[in-house]
Protein backbone atom coordinates (compact mmCIF):
# COMPACT_ATOMS: atom_id res chain seq x y z
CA UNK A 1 -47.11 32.28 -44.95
CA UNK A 2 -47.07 28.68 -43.28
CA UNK A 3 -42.73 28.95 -42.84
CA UNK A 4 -43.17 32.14 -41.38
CA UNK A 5 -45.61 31.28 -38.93
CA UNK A 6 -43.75 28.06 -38.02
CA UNK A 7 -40.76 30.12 -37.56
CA UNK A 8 -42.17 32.67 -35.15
CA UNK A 9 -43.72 29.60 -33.30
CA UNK A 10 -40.74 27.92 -33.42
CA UNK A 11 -38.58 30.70 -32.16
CA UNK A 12 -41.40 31.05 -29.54
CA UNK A 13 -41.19 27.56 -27.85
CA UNK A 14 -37.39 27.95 -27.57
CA UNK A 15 -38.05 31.62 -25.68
CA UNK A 16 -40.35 30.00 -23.32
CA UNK A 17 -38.27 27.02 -22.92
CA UNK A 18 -35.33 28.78 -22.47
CA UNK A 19 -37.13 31.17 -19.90
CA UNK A 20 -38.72 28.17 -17.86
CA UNK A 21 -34.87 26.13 -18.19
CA UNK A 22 -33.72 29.52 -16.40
CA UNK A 23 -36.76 30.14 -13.55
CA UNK A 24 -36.33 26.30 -12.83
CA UNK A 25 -32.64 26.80 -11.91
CA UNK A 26 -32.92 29.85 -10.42
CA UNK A 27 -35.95 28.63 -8.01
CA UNK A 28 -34.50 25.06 -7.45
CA UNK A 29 -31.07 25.47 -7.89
CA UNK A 30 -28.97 24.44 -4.09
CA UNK A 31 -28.33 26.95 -2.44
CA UNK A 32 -24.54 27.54 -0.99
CA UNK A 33 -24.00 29.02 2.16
CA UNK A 34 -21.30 30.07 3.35
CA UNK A 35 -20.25 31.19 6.35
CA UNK A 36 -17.29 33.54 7.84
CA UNK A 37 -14.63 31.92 9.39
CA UNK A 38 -14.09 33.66 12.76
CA UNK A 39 -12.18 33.27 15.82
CA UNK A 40 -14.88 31.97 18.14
CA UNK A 41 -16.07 29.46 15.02
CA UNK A 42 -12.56 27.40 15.37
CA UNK A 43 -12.59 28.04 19.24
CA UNK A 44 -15.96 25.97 19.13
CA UNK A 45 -14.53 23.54 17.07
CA UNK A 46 -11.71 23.12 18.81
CA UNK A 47 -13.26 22.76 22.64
CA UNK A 48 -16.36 20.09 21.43
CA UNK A 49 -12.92 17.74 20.82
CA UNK A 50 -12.05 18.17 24.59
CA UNK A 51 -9.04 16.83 25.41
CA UNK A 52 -7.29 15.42 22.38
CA UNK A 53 -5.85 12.08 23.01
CA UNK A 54 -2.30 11.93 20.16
CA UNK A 55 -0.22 9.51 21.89
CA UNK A 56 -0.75 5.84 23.98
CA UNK A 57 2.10 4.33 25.58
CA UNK A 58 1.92 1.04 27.12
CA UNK A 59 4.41 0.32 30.29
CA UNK A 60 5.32 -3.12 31.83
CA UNK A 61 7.84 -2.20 34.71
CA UNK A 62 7.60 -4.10 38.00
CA UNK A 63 7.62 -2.42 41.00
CA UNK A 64 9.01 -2.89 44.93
CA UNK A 65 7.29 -1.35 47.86
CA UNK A 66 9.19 -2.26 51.03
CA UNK A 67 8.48 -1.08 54.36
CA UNK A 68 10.93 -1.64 56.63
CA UNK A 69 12.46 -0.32 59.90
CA UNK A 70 15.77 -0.72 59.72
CA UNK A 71 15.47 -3.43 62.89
CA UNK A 72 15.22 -7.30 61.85
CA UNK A 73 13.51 -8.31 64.92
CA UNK A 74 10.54 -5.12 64.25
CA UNK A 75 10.73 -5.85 60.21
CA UNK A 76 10.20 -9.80 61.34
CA UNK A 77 7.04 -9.02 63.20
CA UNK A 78 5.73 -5.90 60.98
CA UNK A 79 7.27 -5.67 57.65
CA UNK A 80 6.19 -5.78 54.47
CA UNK A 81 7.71 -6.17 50.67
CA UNK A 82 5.61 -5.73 48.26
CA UNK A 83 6.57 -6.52 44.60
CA UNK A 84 3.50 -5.59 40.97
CA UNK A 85 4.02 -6.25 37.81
CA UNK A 86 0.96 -4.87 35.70
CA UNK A 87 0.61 -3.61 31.67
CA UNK A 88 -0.24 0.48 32.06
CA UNK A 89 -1.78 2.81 29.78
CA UNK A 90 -0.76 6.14 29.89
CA UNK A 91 -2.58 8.56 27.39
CA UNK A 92 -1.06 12.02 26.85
CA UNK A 93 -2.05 15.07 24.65
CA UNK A 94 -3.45 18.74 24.28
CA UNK A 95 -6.35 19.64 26.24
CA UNK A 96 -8.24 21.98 24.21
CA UNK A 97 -10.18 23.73 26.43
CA UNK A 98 -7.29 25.83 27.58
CA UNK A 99 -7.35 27.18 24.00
CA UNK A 100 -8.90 30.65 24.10
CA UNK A 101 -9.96 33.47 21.74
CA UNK A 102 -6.87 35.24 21.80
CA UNK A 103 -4.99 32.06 21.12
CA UNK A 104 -6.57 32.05 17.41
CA UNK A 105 -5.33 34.33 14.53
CA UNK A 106 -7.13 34.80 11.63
CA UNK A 107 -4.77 36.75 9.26
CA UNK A 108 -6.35 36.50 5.19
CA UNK A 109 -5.69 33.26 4.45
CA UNK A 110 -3.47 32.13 7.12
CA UNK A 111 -4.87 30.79 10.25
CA UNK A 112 -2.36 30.69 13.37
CA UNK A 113 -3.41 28.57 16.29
CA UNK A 114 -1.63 28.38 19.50
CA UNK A 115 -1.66 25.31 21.68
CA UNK A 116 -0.39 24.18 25.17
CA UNK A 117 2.56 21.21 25.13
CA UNK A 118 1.32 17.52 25.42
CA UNK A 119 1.03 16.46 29.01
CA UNK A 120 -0.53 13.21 30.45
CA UNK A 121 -4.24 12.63 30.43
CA UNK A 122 -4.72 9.64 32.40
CA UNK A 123 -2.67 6.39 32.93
CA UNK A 124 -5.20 3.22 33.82
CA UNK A 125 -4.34 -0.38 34.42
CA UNK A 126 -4.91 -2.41 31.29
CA UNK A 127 -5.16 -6.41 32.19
CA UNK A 128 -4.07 -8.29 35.37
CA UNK A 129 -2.26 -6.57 37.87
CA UNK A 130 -0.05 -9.24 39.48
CA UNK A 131 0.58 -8.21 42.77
CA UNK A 132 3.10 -10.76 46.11
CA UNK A 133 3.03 -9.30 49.36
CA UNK A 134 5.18 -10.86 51.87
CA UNK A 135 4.07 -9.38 55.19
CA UNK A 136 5.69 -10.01 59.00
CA UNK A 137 3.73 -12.44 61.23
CA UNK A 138 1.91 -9.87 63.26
CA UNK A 139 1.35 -7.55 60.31
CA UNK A 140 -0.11 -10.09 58.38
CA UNK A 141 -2.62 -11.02 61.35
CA UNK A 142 -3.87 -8.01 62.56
CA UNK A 143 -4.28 -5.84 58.95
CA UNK A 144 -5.43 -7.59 56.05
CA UNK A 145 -3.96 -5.77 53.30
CA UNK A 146 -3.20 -7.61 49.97
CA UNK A 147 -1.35 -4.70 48.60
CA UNK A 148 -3.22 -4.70 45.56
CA UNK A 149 -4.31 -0.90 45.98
CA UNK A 150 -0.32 0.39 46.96
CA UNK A 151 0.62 -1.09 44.23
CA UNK A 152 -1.71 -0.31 41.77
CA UNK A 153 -0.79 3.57 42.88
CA UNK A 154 2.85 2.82 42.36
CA UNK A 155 2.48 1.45 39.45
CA UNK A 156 0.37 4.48 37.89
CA UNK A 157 2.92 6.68 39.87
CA UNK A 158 6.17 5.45 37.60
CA UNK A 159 4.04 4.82 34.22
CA UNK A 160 3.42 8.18 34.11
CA UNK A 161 6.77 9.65 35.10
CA UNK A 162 7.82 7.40 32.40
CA UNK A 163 5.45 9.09 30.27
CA UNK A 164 6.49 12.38 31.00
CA UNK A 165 9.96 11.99 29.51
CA UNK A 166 10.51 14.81 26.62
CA UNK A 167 10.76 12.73 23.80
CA UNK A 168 7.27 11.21 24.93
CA UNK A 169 5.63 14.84 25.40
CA UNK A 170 7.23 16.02 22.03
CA UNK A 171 6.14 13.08 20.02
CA UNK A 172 3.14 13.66 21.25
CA UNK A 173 2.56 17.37 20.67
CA UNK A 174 4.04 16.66 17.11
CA UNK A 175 0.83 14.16 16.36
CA UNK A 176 -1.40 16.81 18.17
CA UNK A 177 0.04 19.66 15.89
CA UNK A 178 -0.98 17.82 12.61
CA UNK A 179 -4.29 16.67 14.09
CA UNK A 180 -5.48 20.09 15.08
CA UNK A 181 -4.40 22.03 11.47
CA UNK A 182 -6.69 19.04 9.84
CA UNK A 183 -9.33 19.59 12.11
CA UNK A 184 -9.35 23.28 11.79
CA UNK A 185 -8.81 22.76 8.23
CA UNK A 186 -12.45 20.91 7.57
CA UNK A 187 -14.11 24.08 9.80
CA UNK A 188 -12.27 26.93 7.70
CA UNK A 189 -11.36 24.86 3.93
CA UNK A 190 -8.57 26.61 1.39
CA UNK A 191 -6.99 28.38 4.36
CA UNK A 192 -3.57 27.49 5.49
CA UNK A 193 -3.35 26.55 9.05
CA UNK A 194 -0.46 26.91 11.34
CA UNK A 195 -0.19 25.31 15.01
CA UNK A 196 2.14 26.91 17.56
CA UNK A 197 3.45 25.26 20.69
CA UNK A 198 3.26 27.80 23.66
């Protein structure tokens, strides 16, 4: 009689067990969410990023502002030359919030994106800006400009039609092409994403 009932008790503690190993997962388990992938998800995810920086080019090329009148005598009295040599930064990329709804495909597992070319986001002085101004007599004592500001503008003016050259803007929408598939691949994972340049 004793096996028996140490049987039945046995088989007993391994039913509860069992049951109580199951309830535990089933009440304490982690819970996975998961969430649809939509249009207006990616759009989100895309526009918090802003404008997306992909390339920096640095540019080093003097430049020569001379105003002059054509007459010696007049350019003696009241012209001016002046010459700036200064490192610029010019950063280009994709600005995102000209993606819209209708610019994101969602077809099975294929995501298709479409994305404006690079352009130039801002170009900024970066260290001393070295700046000679050789002015005319009178020029130089009735206005008191150093030339610092002209030339700061010129400089910014020909760093960033440097920066506009093609290979600059395709290099640049290359890098944003492969940064915007791995962002948009951490917002929708196991989905293959696709970037299109309008």
């Amino acid at each position: 009689m004793k096996p028996i009932k140490y049987l039945i008790i046995g088989i007993l503690f391994f039913a509860f067990l069992g049951a109580g190993i199951y309830i535990g997962f089933r009440l304490f388990s982690p819970q996975v969410i998961k969430t649809q992938v939509t249009a207006q998800v990616i759009l989100t995810a895309l526009r918090d990023r802003g404008f997306l920086v992909t390339q920096t080019y640095i540019f080093d090329e003097p430049v020569t502002i001379e105003k002059k009148s054509g007459s010696a005598l007049k350019d003696f009295f009241f012209g001016q030359t002046i010459t700036a040599r200064g490192a610029m930064e010019a950063n280009l990329g994709i600005d995102l919030s000209k993606v819209s709804a209708d610019d994101i495909r969602i077809e099975g597992e294929k995501i298709v994106i479409t994305v404006p070319k690079a352009q130039v986001f801002n170009v900024r002085l970066i260290g001393p800006l070295d700046v000679k101004n050789t002015q005319g007599i009178l020029k130089r004592l009735l206005e008191s400009d150093n030339g610092f500001n002209e030339a700061q503008a010129e400089l910014s003016k020909v760093a960033e039609e440097s920066a506009k050259r093609p290979e600059f803007i395709d290099r640049a929408t290359e890098s944003a092409r492969a940064e915007i598939a791995r962002l948009v691949g951490y917002v929708s994972q196991g989905k293959q994403v696709e970037v299109i340049v309008k």
